[in-house]
Protein backbone atom coordinates (compact mmCIF):
# COMPACT_ATOMS: atom_id res chain seq x y z
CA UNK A 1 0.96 57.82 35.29
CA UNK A 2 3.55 60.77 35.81
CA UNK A 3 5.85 58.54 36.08
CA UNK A 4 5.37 56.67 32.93
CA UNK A 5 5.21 59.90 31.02
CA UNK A 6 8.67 61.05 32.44
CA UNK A 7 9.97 57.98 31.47
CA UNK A 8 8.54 57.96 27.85
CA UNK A 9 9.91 62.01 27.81
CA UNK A 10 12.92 60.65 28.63
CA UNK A 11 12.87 58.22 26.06
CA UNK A 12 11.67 60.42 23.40
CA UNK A 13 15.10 62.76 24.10
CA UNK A 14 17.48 59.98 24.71
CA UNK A 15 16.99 58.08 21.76
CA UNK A 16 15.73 61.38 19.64
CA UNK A 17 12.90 59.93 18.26
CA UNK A 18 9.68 61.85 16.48
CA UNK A 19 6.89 62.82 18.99
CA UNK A 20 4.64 60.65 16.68
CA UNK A 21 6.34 57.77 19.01
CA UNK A 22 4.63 58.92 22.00
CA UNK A 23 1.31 57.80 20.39
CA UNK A 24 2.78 54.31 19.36
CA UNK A 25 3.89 53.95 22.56
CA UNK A 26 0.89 55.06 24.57
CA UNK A 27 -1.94 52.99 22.24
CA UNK A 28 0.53 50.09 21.36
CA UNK A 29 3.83 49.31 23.41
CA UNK A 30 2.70 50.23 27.01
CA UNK A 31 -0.44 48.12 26.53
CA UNK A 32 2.29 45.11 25.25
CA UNK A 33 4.35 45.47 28.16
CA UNK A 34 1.10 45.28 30.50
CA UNK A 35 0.50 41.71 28.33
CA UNK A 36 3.96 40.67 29.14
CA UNK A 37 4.17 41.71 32.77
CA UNK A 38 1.29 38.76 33.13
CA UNK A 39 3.24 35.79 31.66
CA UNK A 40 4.49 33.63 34.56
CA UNK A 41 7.71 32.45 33.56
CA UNK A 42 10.37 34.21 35.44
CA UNK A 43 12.51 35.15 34.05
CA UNK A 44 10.80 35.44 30.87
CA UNK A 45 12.61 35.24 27.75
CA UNK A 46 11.44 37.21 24.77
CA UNK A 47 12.23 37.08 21.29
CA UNK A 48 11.44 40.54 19.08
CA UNK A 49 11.52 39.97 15.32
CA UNK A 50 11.69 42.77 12.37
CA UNK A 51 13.69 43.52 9.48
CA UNK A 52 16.25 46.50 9.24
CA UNK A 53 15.00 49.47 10.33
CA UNK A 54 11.55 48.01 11.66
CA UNK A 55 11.86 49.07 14.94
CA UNK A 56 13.01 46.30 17.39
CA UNK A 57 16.00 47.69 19.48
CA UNK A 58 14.02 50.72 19.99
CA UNK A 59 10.73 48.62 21.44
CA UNK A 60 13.34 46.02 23.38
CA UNK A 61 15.25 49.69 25.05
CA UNK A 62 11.66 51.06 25.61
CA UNK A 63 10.51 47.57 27.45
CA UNK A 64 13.81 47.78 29.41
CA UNK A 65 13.33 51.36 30.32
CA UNK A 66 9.69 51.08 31.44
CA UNK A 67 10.12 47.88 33.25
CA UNK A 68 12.86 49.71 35.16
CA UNK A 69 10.65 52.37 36.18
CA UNK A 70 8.55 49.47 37.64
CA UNK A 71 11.45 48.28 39.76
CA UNK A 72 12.42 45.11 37.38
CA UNK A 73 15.34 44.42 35.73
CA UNK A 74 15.52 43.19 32.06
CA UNK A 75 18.72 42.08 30.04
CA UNK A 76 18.38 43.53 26.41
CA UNK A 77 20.76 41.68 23.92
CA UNK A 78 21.07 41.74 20.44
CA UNK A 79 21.49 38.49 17.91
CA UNK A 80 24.30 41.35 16.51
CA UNK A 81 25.88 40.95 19.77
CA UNK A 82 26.76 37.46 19.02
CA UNK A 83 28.45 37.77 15.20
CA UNK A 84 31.68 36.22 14.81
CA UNK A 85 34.72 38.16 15.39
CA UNK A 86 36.03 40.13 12.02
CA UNK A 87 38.71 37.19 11.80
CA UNK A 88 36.65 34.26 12.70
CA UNK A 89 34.34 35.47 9.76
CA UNK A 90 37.31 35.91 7.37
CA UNK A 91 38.63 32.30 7.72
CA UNK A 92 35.01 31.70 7.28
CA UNK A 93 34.57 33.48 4.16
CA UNK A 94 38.39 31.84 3.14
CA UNK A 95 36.97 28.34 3.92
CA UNK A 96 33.31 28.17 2.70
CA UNK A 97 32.21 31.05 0.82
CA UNK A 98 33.48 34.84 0.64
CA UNK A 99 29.86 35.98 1.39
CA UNK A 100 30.70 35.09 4.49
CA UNK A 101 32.45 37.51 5.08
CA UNK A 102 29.94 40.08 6.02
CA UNK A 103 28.12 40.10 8.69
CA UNK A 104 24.40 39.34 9.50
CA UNK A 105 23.14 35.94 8.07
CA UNK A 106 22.97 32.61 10.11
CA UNK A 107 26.56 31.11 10.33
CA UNK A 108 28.03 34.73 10.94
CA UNK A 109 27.19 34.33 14.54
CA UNK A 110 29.09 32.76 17.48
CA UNK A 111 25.87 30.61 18.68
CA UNK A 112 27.84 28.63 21.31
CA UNK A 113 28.27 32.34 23.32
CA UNK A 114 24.61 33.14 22.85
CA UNK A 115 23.37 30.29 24.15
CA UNK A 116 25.87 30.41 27.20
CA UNK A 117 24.70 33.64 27.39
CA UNK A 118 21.04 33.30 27.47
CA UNK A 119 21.00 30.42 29.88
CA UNK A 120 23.39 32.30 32.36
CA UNK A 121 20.66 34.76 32.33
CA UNK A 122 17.53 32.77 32.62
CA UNK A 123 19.57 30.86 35.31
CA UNK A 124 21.19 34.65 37.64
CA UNK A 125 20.99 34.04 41.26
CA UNK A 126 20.97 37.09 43.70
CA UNK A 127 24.29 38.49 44.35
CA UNK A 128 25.75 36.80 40.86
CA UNK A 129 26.60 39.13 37.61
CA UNK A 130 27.29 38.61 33.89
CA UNK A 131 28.75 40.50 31.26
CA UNK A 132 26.72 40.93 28.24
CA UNK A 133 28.74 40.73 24.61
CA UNK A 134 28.43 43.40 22.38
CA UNK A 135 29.37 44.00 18.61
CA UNK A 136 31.09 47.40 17.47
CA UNK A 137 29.71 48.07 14.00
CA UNK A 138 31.94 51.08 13.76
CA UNK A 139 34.90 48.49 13.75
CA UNK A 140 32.99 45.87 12.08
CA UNK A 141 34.60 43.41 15.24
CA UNK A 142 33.69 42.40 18.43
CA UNK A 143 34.18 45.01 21.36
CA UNK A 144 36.71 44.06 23.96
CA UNK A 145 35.44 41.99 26.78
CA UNK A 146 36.19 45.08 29.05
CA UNK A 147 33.72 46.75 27.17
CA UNK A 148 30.93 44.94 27.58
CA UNK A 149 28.17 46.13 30.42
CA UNK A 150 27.51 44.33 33.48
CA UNK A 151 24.30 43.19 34.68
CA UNK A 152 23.42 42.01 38.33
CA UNK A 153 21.14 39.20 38.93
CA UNK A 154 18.18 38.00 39.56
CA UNK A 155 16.69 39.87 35.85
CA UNK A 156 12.61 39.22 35.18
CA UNK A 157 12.70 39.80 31.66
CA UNK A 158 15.91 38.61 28.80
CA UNK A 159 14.70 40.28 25.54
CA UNK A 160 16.98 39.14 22.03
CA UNK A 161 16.03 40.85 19.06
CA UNK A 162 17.03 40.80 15.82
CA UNK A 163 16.16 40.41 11.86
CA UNK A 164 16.22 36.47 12.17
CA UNK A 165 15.33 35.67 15.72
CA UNK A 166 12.92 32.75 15.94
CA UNK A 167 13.24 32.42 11.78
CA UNK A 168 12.89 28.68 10.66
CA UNK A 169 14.78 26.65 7.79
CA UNK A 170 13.58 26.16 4.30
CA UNK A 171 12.84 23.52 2.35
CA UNK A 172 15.48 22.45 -0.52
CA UNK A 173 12.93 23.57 -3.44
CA UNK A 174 13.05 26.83 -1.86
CA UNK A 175 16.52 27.62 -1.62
CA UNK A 176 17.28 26.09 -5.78
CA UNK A 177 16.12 29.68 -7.51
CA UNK A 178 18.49 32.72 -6.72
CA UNK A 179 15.60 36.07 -5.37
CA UNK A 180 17.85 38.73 -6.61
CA UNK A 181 21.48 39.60 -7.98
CA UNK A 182 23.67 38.93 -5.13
CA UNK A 183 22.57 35.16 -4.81
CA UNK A 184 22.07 34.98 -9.34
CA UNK A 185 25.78 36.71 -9.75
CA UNK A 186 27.71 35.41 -6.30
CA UNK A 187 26.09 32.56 -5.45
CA UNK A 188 25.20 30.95 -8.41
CA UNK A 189 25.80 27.16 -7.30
CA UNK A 190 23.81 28.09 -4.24
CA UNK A 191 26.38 27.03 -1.94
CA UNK A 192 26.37 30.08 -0.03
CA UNK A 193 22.34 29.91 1.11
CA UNK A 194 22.72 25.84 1.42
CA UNK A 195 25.12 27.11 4.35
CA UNK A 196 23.19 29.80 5.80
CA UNK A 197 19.72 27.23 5.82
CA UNK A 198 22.04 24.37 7.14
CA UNK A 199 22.97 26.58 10.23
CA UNK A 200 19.75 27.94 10.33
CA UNK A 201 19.48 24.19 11.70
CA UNK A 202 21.58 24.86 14.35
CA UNK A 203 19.96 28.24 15.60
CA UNK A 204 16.65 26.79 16.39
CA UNK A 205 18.17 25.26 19.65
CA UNK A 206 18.19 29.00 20.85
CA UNK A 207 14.51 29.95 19.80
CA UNK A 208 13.31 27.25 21.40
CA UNK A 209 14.52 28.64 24.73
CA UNK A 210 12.07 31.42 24.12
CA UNK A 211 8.61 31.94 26.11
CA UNK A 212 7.32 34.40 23.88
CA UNK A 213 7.52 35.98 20.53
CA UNK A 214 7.17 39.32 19.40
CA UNK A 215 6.63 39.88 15.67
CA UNK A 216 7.22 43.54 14.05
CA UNK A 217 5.49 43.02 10.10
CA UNK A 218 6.75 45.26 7.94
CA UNK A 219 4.19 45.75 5.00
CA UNK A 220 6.73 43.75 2.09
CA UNK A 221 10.77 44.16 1.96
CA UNK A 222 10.23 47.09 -0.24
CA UNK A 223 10.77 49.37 3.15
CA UNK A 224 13.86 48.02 4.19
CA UNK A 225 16.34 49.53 1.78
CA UNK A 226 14.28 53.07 3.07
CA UNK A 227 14.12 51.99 6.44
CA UNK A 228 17.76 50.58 6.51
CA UNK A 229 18.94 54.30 4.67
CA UNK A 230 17.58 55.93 8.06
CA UNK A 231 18.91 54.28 10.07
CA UNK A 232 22.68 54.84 8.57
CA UNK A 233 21.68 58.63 8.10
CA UNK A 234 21.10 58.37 11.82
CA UNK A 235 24.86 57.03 12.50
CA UNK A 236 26.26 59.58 10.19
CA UNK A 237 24.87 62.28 12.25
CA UNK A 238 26.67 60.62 15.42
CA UNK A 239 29.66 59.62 13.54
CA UNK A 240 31.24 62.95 11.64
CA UNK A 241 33.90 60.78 10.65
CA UNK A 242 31.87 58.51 8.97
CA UNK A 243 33.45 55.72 10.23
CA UNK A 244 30.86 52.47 9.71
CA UNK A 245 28.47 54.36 7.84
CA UNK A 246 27.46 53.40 4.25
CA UNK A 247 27.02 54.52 1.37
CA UNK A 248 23.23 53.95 -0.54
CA UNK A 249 24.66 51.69 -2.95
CA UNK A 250 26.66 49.84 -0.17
CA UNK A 251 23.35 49.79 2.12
CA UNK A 252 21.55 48.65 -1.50
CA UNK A 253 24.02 45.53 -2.01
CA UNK A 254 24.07 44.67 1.49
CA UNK A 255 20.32 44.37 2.21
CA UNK A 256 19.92 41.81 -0.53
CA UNK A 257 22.39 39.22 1.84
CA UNK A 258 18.97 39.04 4.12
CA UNK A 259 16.19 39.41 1.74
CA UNK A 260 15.84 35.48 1.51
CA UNK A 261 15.04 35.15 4.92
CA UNK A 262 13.03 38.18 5.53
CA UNK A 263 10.67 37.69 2.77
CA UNK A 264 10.35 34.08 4.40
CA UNK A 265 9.42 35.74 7.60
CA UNK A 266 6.78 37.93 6.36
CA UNK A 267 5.01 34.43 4.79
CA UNK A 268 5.78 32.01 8.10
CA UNK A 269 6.45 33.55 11.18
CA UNK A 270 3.05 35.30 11.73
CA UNK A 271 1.43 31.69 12.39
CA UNK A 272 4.28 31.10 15.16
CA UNK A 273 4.28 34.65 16.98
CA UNK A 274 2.51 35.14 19.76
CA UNK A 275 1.95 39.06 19.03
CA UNK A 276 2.03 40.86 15.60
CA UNK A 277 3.05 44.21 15.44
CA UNK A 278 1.85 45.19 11.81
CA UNK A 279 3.77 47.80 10.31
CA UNK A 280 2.44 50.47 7.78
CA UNK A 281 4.87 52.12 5.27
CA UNK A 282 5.52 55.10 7.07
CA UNK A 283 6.12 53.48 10.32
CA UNK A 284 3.47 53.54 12.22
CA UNK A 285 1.77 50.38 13.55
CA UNK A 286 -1.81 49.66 11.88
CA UNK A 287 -2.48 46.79 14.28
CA UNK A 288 -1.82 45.13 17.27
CA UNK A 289 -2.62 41.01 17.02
CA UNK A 290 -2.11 38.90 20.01
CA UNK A 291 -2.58 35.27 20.22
């Protein structure tokens, strides 16, 4: 046990997080990990799903660092790690539609690299290593390749989080009425969601690699524009420059590009989790649901 409270103290400082965490992770997230650690695939590949600011890099990092305490190794990525370069998405935006342009929805990613990603993990031999992509928000690119961190195989656990991991397609009713400004005033034909849904398509080739899903429920979308302003507060505090931080209004305009999909989520993906993590407006986790 001393060693699983110097790890969680560790945590606690690393990531500086409130000590109200040490209770979430006590009653909610060491008793998960315990659930995991008694699936048999190995590795095991696990999918974490939350909107902005729910929560899920934090629990994937606090999976990672436990289970590394325990003498296993586990491969955290990001769906962010996968987004298009900052060109690739222009000549997107150029060719298709200039919402495009920013970052985050289905179509923005380079799915090809995840899933050669993901199945060089699930597939590490002893004595073999991988680099693992990651994004730099600060540049709003892709970090040089000789940035990326190394990991050695054989890994038990692959954990990919992110606002639409293991999200499914809608139907064609759903997608004709525009849910707020961005899609009534810049996407009035409704081109730019018939794209997102249509490679929504495409992504389900990578959920369907996963053994297990984890579900964070925030109470209704109302908490991501507060959730998503704390997290950028956070940045600012690392970043005096400022440099990829926004603004309110910016953080306002850009949460609406995944409000589609996350209010979707909140209505269908409970039925295909295999845990549900449900939030509470200040943060905390209400309830632990496992199927």
């Amino acid at each position: 046990m001393s060693n699983t409270e110097d790890t969680l103290r560790a945590f606690i400082r690393h990531h500086r997080l409130p000590d109200s965490f040490r209770d979430i992770a006590r009653d909610v997230y060491l008793p998960l990990i315990d659930w995991l650690d008694k699936k048999i695939e190995n590795p095991l590949f696990i999918g974490i799903n939350g909107c902005q600011g729910s929560g899920k890099s934090t629990l994937a990092d606090f999976i990672a660092a436990v289970q590394a305490m325990r003498g296993r190794r586990v491969a955290v990525l990001s769906i962010d790690d996968f987004y298009l370069t900052r060109r690739e998405r222009k000549q997107l935006a150029h060719s298709v539609h200039p919402l495009l342009q920013t970052r985050g929805v289905p179509g923005t990613h380079d799915l090809a690299l995840a899933l050669q990603t993901v199945d060089s993990l699930l597939s590490l031999s002893p004595g073999d290593t991988i680099q693992l992509p990651r994004f730099d928000k600060s540049c709003d690119d892709r970090a040089p390749q000789s940035q990326w961190p190394t990991i050695d195989g054989p890994v038990d656990m692959v954990i990919l989080e992110g606002w639409c991991v293991g999200s499914r397609p809608q139907s064609a009713n759903e997608l004709t009425t525009p849910i707020n400004a961005l899609e009534e005033n810049e996407d009035s034909d409704g081109r730019w969601r018939q794209f997102v849904n249509d490679s929504l398509k495409n992504y389900q080739q990578l959920f369907e690699r996963l053994h297990t899903m984890v579900m964070l429920k925030a109470p209704d979308f109302s908490c991501v524009y507060r959730w998503r302003l704390e997290q950028e507060q956070k940045l600012a505090a690392l970043r005096p420059d400022g440099s990829g931080v926004m603004s309110a209004e910016e953080i306002a305009r850009f949460i609406q590009h995944y409000q589609r999909l996350t209010e979707a989520n909140l209505i269908t993906l409970p039925s295909h989790a295999d845990v549900i993590l449900e939030l509470n407006h200040q943060h905390g986790i209400d309830r632990a649901q496992y199927s």
